[in-house]
Protein backbone atom coordinates (compact mmCIF):
# COMPACT_ATOMS: atom_id res chain seq x y z
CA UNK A 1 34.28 -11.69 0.43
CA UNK A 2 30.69 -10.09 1.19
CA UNK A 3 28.06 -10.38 -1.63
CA UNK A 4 26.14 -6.78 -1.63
CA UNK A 5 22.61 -7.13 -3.47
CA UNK A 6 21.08 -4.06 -4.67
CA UNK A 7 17.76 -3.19 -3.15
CA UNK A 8 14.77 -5.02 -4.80
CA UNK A 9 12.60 -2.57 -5.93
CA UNK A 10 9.44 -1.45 -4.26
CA UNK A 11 6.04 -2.76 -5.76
CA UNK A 12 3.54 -0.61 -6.26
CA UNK A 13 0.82 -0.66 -3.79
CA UNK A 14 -2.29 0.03 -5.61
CA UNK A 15 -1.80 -2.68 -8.11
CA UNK A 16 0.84 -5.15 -6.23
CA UNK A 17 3.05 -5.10 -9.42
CA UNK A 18 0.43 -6.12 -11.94
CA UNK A 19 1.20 -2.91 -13.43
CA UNK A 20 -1.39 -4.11 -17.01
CA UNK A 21 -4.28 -5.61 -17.73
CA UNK A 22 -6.49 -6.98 -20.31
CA UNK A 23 -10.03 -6.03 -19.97
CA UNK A 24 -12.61 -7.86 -22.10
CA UNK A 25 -15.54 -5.74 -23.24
CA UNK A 26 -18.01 -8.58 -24.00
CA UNK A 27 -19.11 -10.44 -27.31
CA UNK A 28 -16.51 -11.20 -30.16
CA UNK A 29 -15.06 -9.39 -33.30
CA UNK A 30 -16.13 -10.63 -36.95
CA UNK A 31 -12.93 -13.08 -36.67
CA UNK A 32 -14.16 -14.69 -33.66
CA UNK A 33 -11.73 -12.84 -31.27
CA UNK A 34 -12.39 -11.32 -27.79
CA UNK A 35 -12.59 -7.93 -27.73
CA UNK A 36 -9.92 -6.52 -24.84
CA UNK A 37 -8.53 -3.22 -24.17
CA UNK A 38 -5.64 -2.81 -22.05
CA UNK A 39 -5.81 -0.89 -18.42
CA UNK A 40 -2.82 0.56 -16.72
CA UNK A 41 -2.40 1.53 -13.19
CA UNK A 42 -2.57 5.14 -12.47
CA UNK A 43 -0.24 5.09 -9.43
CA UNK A 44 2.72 3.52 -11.32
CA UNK A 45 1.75 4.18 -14.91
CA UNK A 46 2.12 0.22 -16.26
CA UNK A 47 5.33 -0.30 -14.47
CA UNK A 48 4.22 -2.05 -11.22
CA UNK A 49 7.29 0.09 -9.02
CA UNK A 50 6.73 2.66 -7.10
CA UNK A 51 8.72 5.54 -7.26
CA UNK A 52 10.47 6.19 -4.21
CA UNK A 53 10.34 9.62 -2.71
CA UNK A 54 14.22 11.07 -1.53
CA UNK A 55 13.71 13.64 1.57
CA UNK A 56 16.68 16.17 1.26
CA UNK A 57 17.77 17.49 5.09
CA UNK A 58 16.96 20.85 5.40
CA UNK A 59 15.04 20.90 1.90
CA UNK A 60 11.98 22.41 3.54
CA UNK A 61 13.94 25.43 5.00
């Protein structure tokens, strides 16, 4: 019997699928932690997929 896989999803180009990161700002808090903020990827909005476009036949008509 044939195995069918679904279609691995397509990363996102503009980040390769590291969708987040941590970004340190420099120096320490009062506790003696880094200070980080976390950056997203505009392209794929922190999910590291890109969306996939679906052309309709005719759709430009």
């Amino acid at each position: 019997m044939a195995h069918h896989s679904s279609p691995s999803p397509r990363i996102c180009p503009a980040c390769d699928g590291f969708a987040s990161v941590a970004v340190t700002l420099g120096g320490r808090d009062h506790q003696g932690h880094r200070r980080t903020i976390t950056a997203h990827c505009p392209t794929c909005q922190g999910t590291g997929i890109a969306r996939t476009r679906r052309n309709r036949e005719g759709a430009r008509a």
